[in-house]
Structure formats: C-alpha cells, structure tokens
C-alpha atoms as a PDB file:
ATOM      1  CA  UNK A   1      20.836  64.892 -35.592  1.00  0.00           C
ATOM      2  CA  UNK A   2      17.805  62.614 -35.510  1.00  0.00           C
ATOM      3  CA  UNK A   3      18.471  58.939 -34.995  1.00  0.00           C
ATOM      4  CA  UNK A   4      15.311  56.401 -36.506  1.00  0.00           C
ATOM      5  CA  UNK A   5      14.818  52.946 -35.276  1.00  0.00           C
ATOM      6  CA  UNK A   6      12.324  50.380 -36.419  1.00  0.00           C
ATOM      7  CA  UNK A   7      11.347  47.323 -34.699  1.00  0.00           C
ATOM      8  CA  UNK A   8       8.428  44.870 -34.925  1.00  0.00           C
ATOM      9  CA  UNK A   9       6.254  44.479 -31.594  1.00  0.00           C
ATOM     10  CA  UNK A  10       4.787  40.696 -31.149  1.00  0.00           C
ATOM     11  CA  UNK A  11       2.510  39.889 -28.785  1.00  0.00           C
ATOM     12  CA  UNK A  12      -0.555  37.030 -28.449  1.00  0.00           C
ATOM     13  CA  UNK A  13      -3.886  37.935 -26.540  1.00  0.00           C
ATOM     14  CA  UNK A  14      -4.692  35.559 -23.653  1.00  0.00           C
ATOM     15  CA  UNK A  15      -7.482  34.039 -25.844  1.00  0.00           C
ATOM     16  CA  UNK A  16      -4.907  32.668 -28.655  1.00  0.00           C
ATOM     17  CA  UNK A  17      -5.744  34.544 -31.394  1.00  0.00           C
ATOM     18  CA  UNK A  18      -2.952  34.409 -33.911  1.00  0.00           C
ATOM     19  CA  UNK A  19       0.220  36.434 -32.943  1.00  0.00           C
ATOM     20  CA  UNK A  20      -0.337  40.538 -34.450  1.00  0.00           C
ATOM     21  CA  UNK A  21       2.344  42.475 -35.831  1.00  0.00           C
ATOM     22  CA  UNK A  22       2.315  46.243 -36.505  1.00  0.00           C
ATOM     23  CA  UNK A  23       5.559  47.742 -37.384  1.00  0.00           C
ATOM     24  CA  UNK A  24       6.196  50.776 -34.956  1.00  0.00           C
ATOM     25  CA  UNK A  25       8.557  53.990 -35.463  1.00  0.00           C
ATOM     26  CA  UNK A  26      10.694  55.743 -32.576  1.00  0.00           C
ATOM     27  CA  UNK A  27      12.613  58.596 -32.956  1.00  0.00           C
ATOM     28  CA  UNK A  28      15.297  59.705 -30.502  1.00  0.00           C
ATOM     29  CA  UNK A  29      15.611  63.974 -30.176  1.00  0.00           C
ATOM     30  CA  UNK A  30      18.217  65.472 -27.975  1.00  0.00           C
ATOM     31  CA  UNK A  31      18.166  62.842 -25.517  1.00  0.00           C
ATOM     32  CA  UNK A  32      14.246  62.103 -25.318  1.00  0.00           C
ATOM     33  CA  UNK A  33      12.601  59.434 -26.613  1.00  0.00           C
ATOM     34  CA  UNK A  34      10.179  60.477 -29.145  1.00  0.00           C
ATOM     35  CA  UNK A  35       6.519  57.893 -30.435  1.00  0.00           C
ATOM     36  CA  UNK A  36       6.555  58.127 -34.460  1.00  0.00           C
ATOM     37  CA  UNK A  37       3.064  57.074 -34.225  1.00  0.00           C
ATOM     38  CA  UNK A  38       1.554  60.158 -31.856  1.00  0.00           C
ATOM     39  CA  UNK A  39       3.307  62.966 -29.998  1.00  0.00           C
ATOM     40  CA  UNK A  40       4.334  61.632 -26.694  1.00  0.00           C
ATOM     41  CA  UNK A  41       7.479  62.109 -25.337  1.00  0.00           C
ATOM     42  CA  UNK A  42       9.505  60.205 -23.161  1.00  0.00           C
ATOM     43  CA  UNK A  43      12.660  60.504 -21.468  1.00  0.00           C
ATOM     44  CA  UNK A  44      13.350  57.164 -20.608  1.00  0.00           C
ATOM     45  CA  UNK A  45      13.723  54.549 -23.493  1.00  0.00           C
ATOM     46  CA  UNK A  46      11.958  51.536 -21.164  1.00  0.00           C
ATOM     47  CA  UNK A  47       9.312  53.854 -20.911  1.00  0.00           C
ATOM     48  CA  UNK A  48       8.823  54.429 -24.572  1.00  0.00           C
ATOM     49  CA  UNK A  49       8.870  51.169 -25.345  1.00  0.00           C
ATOM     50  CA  UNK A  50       6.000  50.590 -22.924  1.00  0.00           C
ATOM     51  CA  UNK A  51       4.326  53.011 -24.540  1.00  0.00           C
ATOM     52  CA  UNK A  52       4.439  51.189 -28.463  1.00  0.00           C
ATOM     53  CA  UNK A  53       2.274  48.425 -27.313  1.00  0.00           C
ATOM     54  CA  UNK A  54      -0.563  50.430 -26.640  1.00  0.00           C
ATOM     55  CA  UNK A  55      -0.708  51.190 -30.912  1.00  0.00           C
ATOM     56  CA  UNK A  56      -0.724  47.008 -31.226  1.00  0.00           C
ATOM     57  CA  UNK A  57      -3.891  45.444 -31.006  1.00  0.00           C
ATOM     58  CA  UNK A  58      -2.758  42.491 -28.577  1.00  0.00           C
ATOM     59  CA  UNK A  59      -3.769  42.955 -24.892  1.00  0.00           C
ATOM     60  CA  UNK A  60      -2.179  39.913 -23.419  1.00  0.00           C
ATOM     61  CA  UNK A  61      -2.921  40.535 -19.370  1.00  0.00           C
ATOM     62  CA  UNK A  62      -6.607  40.101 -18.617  1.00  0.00           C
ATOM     63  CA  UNK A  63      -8.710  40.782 -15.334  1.00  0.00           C
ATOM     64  CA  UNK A  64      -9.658  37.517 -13.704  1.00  0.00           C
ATOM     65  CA  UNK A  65     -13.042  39.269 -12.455  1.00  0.00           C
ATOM     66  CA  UNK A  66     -14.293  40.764 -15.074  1.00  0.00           C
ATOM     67  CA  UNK A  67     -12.454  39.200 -18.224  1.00  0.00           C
ATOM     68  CA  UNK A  68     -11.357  43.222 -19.025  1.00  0.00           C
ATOM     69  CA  UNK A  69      -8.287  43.122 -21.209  1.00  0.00           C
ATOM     70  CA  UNK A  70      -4.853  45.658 -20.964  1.00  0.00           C
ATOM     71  CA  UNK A  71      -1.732  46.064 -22.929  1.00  0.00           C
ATOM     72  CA  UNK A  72       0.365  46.683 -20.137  1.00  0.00           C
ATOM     73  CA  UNK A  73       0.444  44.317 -17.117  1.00  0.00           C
ATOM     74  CA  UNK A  74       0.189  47.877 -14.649  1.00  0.00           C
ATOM     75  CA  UNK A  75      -2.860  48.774 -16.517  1.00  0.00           C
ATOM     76  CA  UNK A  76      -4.214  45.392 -15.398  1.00  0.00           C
ATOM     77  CA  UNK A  77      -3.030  46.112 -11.565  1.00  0.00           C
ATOM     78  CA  UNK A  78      -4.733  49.629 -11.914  1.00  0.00           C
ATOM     79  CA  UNK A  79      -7.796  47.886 -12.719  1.00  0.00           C
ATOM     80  CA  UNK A  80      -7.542  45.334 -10.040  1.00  0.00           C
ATOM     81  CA  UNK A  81      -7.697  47.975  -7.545  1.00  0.00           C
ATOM     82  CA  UNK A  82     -11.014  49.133  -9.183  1.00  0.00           C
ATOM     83  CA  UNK A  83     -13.037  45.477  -8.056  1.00  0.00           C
ATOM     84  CA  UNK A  84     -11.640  46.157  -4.428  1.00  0.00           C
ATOM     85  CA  UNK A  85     -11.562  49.570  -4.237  1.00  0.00           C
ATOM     86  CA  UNK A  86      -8.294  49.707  -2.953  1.00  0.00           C
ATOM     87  CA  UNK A  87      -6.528  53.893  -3.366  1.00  0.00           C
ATOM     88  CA  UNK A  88      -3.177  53.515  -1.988  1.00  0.00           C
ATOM     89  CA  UNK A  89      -1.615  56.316  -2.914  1.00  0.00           C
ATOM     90  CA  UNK A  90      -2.892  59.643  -1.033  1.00  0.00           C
ATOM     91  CA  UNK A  91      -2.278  63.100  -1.200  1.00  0.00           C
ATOM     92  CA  UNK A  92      -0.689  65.068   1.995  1.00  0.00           C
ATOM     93  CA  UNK A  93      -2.555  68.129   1.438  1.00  0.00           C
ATOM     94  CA  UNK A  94      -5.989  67.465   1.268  1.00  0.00           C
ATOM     95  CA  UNK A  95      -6.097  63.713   1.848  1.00  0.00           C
ATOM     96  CA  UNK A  96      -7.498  62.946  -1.506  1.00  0.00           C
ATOM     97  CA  UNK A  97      -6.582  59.269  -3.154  1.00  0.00           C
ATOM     98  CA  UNK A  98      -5.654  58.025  -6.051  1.00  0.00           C
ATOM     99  CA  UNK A  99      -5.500  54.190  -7.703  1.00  0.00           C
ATOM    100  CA  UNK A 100      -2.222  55.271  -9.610  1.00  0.00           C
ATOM    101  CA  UNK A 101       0.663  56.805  -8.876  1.00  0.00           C
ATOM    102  CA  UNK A 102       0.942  59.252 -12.039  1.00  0.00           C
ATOM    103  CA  UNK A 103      -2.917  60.064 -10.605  1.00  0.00           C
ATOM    104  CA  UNK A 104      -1.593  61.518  -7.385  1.00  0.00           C
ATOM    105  CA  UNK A 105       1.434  63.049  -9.118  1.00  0.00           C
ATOM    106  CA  UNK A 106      -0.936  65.725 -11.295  1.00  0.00           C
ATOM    107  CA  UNK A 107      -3.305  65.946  -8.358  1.00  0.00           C
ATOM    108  CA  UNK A 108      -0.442  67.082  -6.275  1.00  0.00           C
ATOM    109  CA  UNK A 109       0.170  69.594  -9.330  1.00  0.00           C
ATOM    110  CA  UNK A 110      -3.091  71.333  -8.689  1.00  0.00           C
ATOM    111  CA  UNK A 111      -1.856  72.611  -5.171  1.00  0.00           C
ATOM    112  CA  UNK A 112       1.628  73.419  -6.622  1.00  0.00           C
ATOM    113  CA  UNK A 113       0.358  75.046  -9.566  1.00  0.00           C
ATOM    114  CA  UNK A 114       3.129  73.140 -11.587  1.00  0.00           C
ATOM    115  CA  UNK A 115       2.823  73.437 -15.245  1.00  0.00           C
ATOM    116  CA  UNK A 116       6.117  70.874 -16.652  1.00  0.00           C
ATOM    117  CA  UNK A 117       4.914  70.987 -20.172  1.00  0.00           C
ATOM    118  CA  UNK A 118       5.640  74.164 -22.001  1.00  0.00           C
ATOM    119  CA  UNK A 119       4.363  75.321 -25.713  1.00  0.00           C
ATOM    120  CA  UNK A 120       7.520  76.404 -27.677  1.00  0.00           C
ATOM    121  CA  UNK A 121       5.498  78.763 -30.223  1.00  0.00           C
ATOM    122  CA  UNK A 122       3.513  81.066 -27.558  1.00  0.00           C
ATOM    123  CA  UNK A 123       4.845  79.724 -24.156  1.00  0.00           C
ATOM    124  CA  UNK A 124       1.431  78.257 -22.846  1.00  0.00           C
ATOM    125  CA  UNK A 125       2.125  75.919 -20.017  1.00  0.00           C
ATOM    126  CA  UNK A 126       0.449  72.796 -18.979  1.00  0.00           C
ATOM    127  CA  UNK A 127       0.598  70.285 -16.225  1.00  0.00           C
ATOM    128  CA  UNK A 128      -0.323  67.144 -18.658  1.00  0.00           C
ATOM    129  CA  UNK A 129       1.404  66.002 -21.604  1.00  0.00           C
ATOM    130  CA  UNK A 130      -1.957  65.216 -23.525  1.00  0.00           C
ATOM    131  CA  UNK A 131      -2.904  68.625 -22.510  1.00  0.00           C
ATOM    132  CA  UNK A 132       0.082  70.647 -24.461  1.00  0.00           C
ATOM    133  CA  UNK A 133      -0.687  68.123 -27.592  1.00  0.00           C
ATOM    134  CA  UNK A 134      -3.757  68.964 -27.789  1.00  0.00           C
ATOM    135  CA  UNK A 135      -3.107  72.946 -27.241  1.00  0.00           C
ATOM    136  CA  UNK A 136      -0.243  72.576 -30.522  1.00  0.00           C
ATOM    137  CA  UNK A 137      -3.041  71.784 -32.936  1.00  0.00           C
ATOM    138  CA  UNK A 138      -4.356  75.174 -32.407  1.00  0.00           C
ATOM    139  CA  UNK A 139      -1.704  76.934 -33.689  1.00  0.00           C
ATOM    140  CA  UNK A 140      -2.489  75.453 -37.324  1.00  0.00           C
ATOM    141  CA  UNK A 141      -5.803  75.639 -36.890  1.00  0.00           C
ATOM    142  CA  UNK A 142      -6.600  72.146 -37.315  1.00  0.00           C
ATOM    143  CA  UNK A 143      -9.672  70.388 -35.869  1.00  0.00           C
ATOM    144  CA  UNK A 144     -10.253  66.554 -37.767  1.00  0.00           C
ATOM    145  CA  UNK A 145     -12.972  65.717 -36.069  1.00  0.00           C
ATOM    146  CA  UNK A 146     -16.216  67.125 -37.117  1.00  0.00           C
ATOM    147  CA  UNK A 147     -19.543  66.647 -36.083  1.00  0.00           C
ATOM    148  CA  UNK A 148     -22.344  65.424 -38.428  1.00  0.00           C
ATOM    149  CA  UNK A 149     -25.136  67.431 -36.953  1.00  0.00           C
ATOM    150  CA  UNK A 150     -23.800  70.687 -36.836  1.00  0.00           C
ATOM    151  CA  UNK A 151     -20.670  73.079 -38.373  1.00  0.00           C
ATOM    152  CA  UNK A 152     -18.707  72.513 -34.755  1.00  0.00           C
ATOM    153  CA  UNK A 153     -15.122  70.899 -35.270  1.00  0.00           C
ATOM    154  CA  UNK A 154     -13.274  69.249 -32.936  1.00  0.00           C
ATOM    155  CA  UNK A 155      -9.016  68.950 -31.900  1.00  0.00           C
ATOM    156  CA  UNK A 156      -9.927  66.000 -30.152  1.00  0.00           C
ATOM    157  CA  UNK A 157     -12.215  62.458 -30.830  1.00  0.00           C
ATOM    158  CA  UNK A 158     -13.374  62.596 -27.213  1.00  0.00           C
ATOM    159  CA  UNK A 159     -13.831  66.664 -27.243  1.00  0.00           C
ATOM    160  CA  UNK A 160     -16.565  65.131 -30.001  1.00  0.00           C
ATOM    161  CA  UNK A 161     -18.119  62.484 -28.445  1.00  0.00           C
ATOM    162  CA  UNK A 162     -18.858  64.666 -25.737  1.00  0.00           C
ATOM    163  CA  UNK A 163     -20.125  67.585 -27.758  1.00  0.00           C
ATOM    164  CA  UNK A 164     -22.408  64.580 -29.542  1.00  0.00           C
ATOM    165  CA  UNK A 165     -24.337  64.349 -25.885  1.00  0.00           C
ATOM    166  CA  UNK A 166     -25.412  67.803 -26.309  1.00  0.00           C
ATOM    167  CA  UNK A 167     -27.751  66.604 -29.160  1.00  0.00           C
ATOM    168  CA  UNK A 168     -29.000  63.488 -27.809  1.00  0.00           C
ATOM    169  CA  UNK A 169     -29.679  65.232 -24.874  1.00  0.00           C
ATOM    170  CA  UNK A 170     -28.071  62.326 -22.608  1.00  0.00           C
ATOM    171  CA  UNK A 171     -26.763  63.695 -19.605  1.00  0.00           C
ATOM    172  CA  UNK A 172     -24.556  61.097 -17.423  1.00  0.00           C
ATOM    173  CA  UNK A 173     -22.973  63.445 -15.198  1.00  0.00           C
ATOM    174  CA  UNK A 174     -24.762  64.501 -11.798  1.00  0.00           C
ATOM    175  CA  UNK A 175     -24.951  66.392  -9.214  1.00  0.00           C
ATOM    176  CA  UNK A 176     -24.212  64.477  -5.714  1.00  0.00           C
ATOM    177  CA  UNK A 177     -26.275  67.381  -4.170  1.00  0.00           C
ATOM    178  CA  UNK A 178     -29.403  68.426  -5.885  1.00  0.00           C
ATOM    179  CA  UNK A 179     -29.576  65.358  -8.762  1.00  0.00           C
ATOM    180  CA  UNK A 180     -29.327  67.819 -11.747  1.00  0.00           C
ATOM    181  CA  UNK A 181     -27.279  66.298 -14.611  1.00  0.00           C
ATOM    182  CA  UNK A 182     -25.455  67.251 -17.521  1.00  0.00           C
ATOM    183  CA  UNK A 183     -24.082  66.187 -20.739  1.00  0.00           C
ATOM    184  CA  UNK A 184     -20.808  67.786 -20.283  1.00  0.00           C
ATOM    185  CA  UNK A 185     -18.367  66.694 -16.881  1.00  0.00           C
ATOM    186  CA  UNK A 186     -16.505  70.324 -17.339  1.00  0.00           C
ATOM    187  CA  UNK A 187     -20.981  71.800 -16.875  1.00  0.00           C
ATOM    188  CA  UNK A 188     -21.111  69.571 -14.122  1.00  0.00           C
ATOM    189  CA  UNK A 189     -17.647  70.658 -12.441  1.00  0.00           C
ATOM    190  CA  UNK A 190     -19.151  74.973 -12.986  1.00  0.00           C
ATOM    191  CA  UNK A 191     -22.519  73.686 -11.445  1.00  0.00           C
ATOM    192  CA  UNK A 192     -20.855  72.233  -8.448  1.00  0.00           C
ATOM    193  CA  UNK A 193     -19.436  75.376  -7.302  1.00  0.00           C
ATOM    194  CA  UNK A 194     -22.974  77.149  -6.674  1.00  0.00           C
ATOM    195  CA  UNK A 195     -22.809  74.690  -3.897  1.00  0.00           C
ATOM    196  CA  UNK A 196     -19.756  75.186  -2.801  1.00  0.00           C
ATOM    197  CA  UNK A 197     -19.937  78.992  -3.473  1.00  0.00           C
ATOM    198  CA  UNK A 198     -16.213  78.862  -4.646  1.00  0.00           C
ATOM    199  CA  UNK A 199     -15.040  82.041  -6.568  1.00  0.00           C
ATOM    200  CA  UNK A 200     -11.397  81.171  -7.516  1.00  0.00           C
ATOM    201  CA  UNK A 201     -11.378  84.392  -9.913  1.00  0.00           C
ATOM    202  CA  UNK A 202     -10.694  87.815  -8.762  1.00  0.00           C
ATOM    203  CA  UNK A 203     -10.903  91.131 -10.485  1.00  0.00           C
ATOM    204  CA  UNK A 204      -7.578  93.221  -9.366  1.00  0.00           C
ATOM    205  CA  UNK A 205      -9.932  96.482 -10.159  1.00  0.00           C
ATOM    206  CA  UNK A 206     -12.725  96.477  -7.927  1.00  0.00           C
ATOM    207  CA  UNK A 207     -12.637  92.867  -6.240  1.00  0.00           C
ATOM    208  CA  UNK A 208     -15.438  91.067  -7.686  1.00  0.00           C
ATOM    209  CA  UNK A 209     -14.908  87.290  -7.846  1.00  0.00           C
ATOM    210  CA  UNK A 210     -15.904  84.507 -10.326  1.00  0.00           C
ATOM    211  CA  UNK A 211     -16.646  80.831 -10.582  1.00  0.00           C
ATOM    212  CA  UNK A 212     -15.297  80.842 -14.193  1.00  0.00           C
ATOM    213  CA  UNK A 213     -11.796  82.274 -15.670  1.00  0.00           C
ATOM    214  CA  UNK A 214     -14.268  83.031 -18.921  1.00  0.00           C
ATOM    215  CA  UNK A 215     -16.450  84.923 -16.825  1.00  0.00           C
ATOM    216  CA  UNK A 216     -13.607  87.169 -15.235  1.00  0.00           C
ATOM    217  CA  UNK A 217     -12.322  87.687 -18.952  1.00  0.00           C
ATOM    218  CA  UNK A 218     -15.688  88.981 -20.171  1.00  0.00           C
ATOM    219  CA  UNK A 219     -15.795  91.322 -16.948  1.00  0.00           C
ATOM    220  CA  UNK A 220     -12.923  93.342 -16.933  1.00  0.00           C
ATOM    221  CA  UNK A 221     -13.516  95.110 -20.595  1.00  0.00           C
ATOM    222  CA  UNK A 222     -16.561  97.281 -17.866  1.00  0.00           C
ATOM    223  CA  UNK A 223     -13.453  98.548 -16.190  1.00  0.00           C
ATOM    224  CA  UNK A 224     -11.032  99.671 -19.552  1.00  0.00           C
ATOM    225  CA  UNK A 225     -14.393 100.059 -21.897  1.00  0.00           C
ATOM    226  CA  UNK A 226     -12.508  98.598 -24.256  1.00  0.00           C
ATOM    227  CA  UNK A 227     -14.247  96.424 -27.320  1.00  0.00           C
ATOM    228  CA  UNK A 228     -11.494  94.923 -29.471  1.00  0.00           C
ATOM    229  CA  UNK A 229     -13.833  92.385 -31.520  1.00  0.00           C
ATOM    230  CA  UNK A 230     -15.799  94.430 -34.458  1.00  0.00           C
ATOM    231  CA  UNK A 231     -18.289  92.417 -36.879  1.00  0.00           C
ATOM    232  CA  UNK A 232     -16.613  92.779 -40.405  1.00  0.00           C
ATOM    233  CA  UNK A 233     -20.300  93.098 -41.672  1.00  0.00           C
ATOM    234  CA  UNK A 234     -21.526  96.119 -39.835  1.00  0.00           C
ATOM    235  CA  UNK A 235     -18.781  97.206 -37.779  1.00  0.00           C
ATOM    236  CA  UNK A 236     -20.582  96.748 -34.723  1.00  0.00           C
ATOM    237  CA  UNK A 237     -17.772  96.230 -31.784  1.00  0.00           C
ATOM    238  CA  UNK A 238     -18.012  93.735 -28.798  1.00  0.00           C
ATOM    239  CA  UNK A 239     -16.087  92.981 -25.554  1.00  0.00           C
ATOM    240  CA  UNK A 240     -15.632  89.115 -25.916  1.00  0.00           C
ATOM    241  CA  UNK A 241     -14.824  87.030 -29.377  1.00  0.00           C
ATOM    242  CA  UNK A 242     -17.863  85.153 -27.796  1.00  0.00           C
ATOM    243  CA  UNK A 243     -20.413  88.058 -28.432  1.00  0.00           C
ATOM    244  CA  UNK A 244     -19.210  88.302 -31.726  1.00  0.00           C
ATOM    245  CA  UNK A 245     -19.105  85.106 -32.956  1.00  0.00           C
ATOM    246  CA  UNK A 246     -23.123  84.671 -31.278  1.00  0.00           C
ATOM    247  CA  UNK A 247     -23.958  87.850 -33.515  1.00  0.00           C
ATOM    248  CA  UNK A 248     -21.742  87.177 -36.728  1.00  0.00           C
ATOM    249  CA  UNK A 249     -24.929  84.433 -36.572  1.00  0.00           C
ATOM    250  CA  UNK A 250     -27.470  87.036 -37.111  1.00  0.00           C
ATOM    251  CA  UNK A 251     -25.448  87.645 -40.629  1.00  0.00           C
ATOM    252  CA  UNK A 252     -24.764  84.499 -41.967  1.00  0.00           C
ATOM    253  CA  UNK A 253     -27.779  82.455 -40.337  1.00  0.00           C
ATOM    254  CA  UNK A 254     -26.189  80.032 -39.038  1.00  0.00           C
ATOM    255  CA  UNK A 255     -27.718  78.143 -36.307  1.00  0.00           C
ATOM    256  CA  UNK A 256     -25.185  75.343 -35.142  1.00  0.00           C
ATOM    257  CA  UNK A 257     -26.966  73.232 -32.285  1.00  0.00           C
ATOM    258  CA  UNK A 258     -29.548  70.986 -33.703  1.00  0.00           C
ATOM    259  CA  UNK A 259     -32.123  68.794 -31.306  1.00  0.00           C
ATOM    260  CA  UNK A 260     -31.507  65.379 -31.801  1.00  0.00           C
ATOM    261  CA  UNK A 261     -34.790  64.558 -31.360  1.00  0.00           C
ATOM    262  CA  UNK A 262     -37.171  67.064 -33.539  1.00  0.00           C
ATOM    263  CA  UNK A 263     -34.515  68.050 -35.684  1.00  0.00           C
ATOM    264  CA  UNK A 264     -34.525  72.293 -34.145  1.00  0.00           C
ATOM    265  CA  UNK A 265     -31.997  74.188 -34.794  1.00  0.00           C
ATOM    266  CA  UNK A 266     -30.895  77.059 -32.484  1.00  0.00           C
ATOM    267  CA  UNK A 267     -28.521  79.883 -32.354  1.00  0.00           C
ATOM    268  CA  UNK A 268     -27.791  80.163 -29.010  1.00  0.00           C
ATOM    269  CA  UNK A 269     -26.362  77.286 -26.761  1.00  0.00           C
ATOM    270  CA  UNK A 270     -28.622  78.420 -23.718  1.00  0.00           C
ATOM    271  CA  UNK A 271     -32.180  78.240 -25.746  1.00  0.00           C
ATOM    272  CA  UNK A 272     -30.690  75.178 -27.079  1.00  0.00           C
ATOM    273  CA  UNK A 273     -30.147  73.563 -23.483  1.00  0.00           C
ATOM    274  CA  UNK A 274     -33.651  75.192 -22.774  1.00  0.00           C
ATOM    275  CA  UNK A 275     -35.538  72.994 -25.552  1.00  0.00           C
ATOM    276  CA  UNK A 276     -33.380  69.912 -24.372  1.00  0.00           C
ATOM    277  CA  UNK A 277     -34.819  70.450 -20.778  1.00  0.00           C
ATOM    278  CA  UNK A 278     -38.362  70.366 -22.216  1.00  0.00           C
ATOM    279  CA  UNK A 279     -38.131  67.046 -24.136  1.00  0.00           C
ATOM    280  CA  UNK A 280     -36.305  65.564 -20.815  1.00  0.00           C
ATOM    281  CA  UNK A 281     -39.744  67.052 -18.673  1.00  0.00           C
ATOM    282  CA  UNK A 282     -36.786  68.832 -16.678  1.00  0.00           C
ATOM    283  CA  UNK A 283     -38.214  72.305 -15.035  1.00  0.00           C
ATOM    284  CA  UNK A 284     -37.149  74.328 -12.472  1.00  0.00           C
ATOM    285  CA  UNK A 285     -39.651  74.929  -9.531  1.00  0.00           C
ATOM    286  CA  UNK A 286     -40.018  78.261  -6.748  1.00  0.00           C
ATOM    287  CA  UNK A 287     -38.912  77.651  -3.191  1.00  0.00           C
ATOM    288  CA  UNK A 288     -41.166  80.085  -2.404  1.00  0.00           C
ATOM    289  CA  UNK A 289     -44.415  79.016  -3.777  1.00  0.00           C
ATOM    290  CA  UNK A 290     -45.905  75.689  -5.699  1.00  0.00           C
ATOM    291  CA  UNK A 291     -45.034  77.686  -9.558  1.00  0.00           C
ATOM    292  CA  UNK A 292     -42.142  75.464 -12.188  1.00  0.00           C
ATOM    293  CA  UNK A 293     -40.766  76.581 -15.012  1.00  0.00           C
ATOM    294  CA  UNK A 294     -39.117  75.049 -17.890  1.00  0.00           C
ATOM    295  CA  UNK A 295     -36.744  77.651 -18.290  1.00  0.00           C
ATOM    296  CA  UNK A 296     -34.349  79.031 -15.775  1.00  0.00           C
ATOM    297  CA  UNK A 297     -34.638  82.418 -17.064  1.00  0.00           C
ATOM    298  CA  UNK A 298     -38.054  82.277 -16.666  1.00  0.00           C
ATOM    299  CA  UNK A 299     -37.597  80.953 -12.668  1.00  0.00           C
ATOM    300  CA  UNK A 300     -34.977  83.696 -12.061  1.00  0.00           C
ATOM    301  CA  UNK A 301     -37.842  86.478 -13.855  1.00  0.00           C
ATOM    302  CA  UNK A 302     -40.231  85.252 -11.897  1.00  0.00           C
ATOM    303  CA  UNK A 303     -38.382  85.258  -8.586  1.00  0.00           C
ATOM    304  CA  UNK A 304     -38.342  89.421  -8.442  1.00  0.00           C
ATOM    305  CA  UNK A 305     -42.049  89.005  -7.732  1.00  0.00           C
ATOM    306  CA  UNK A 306     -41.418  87.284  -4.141  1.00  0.00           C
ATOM    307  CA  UNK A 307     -38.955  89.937  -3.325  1.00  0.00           C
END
C-alpha cells in the first residue's frame, strides 16, 4: 500500500531574497522512494530529499568565481572543479575522466554494457534513469512539446530546443578534425566516426558493418526481401517506417522542415540541410582538383569523373 507524505521545503538564496516555499509530494512504493513532482526514483530517502530542492526556486550555495548559483552544495563542488579543471575521478579502462562520480559510474556502463533501468510494459533496458522516463512516454504516445515552425512533436523540452537549431541553422557542435559543425551533438557524434572509421554494427548475414544501428536496420530487409510498411493510400510497400513516412509526404503534402531564414519548406531532411548549407556559404570542395560544391551529393557525383 502506498504511503503519502507532505512537507514544506524552506530555503533563502545567498542574495536575501525573501524565504520561498513550494509544497512538495513524496510517495514511498515497495521500499523506494518515489518524487510526486516528476518520475525519479530513489532508493534511499536522504537521497530523495536531495532531490525536492531542485523543484524550489532557492539556490542557496553560489560559486565564488563566477557568482553561478546551485541547489545542492555538490552541484556547487562539481562546478568548482570546472574553473580549475580538476577530473578526479578516472576510468580504468580507457583512462577517460570525469568531474563527478555518477559521470564515471555510466561511463564505466558503456564498457559493461549495463542497462539497470528496465521498461515494465515491453522490457527495453537503459543505463540512465532519465533515459527509461523518457522511453515510457512512448508507450502513450505522448509528445507535449511541439514545435512552432513545423508539425514535429517532441517527448522532451531539450529534444525541442535542439530540433529548433535545425531551423535557425545554428550549428554549435564541431568537428575537432576537419571544423565542420552541426546543429545536432548526436550529427556530430555519426560524423566523427568517418574519422575514426568505427563500424560498431555488423550484419550476421554477409558481414557488412555500419556506423549507425539505423543503418544496419534498414540493411538487413536486402537479405529476407521482406517490406512490412505499406502506404494505406496506394499500397505501395517499403523496407523501413522511414521510407514510408518520407513518401506518405508525397500524399498528404506535407513538408515539415521550414528555413528559418526565407521561410522554405522541404520534404526531405537532407535537401533541407542542403539549403541550410547555402545560406551558411558552407560547400564542399574536390581533393582532386580546384571544383566546390554546395551539395554533397553533388561532390560525391562529381567524384566518379576523377576515377
């Protein structure tokens, strides 16, 4: 049986402002600790508590540096490490370092392959918390966060304030080898392993490798022939949900990227990335002669000439 508790969380920001009160909610399930204001779980009661002040608005311990305020004082000490740089805790695999603890602990996961958070309706694992939360809201289908320039929705507010970059065209994330950026850290992550040529991906039919799990999903339907996604509208059939939902497009018109710039709208994400690069003066030039482009299809046609 569920047990509810109430309390009132106090605290005063370093600057004096008048004391804020928010009234919280816990809830204790079959011996974990349960936030009545989010999902998050925790198994020790200290560490929910820790936890409620983050949904108050006081953030009483304040960096000395940089005047940066935190809710909890090892937020602050986090931080701290940030001005000197400081990553104490490393991992024994690979030598990577971390300025938290919890940092190194789901780092460590990634060589492990540890998934400790589990979905109870299809059995999806996870190796973050956030991660499984986020993954529940599919099941119902509900995204709350829309965005006002196309029909894309959203599970996540920060899945939609990085989708928003896509039609500002602001890219912050590059590339520590060859300068290209991106809008998108996840773009810049698949762009980084051209470099490093890593293929983590293998087909268990004929051995071919990919960079991308999406791209070894898409692949295998060559080897069972297999197209399980048919267009309700013409009862044309497709390999990938992807394909289908690109030409259910060609049906309803729907073009859902829009430049942010001339107001363009596009159907595909690739010509929409295309007319980006043009507005940004980005193109893509021959190593083998003085030619650019300013399209990459248009580098990789013209590359069959040199060879």
């Amino acid at each position: 049986m569920n047990t509810i508790m109430e309390s009132d969380l106090e605290s005063k920001n370093h600057t004096d402002s008048p004391t804020s009160k928010k009234k919280s909610i816990s809830v204790v399930v079959e011996n974990r600790h349960s936030c009545g204001m989010c999902n998050y779980t925790f198994s020790e009661k200290s560490d929910l508590a820790d936890h409620m002040k983050t949904h108050t608005i006081a953030k009483p311990y304040y960096c000395k540096v940089c005047s940066s305020c935190f809710t909890l004082k090892s937020d602050l000490a986090k931080h701290m490490r940030e001005h000197g740089a400081e990553k104490p805790y490393s991992c024994e695999l690979c030598g990577k370092s971390y300025l938290a603890k919890t940092s190194l602990v789901y780092h460590v996961r990634t060589h492990t392959g540890e998934k400790s958070y589990s979905c109870e309706v299809c059995g999806s694992a996870f190796q973050r918390n956030y991660e499984l939360v986020s993954h529940k809201v599919t099941h119902i289908g509900e995204k709350p966060f829309p965005c006002v320039l196309c029909t894309s929705s959203f599970i996540m507010k920060s899945d939609l304030k990085q989708h928003m970059l896509t039609h500002t065209g602001e890219k912050p994330h590059s590339c520590e080898v060859c300068a290209a950026s991106f809008s998108l850290k996840s773009d810049l992550k698949r762009h980084t392993q051209k470099h490093t040529g890593e293929k983590l991906y293998p087909c268990l039919v004929c051995g071919s490798a990919f960079a991308r799990k999406s791209h070894l999903k898409e692949h295998l339907p060559v080897h069972t022939k297999e197209k399980a996604y048919s267009c309700t509208m013409c009862n044309k059939s497709f390999t990938t949900s992807s394909f289908l939902k690109i030409h259910t497009r060609k049906h309803t018109g729907e073009r859902p990227y829009t430049c942010g710039i001339c107001q363009s709208t596009f159907v595909h994400r690739n010509t929409f990335k295309t007319h980006m690069d043009k507005h940004n003066g980005i193109k893509y030039p021959c190593k083998m002669c003085e030619k650019s482009f300013t399209a990459k299809s248009s580098l990789k046609h013209h590359m069959q000439k040199h060879e």
